[in-house]
Protein backbone atom coordinates (compact mmCIF):
# COMPACT_ATOMS: atom_id res chain seq x y z
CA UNK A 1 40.14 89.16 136.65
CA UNK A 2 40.30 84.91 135.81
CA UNK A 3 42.70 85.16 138.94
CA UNK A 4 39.86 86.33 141.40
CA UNK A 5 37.33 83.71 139.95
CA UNK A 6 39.86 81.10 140.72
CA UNK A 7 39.68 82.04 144.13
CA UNK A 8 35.92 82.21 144.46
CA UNK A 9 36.36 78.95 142.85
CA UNK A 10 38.41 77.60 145.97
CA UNK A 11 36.60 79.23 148.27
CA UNK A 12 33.50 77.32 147.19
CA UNK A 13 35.15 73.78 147.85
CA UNK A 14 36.51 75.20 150.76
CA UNK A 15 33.03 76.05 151.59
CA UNK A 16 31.92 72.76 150.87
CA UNK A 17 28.01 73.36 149.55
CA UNK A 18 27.33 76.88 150.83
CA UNK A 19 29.59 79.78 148.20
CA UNK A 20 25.94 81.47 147.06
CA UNK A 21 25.47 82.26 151.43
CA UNK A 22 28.99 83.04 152.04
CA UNK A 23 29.07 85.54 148.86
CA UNK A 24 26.07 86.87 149.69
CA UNK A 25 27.67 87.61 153.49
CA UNK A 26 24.74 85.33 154.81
């Protein structure tokens, strides 16, 4: 499961600031 938290990891610089909103499906 390290592989999926390395993409949550991307996905919050992709996100630039907002992961917590985006994971929440804000």
């Amino acid at each position: 499961m390290k592989q999926i938290a390395d993409v949550v990891k991307r996905s919050r610089k992709a996100s630039s600031g907002r992961p917590s909103k985006l994971n929440n499906g804000e």
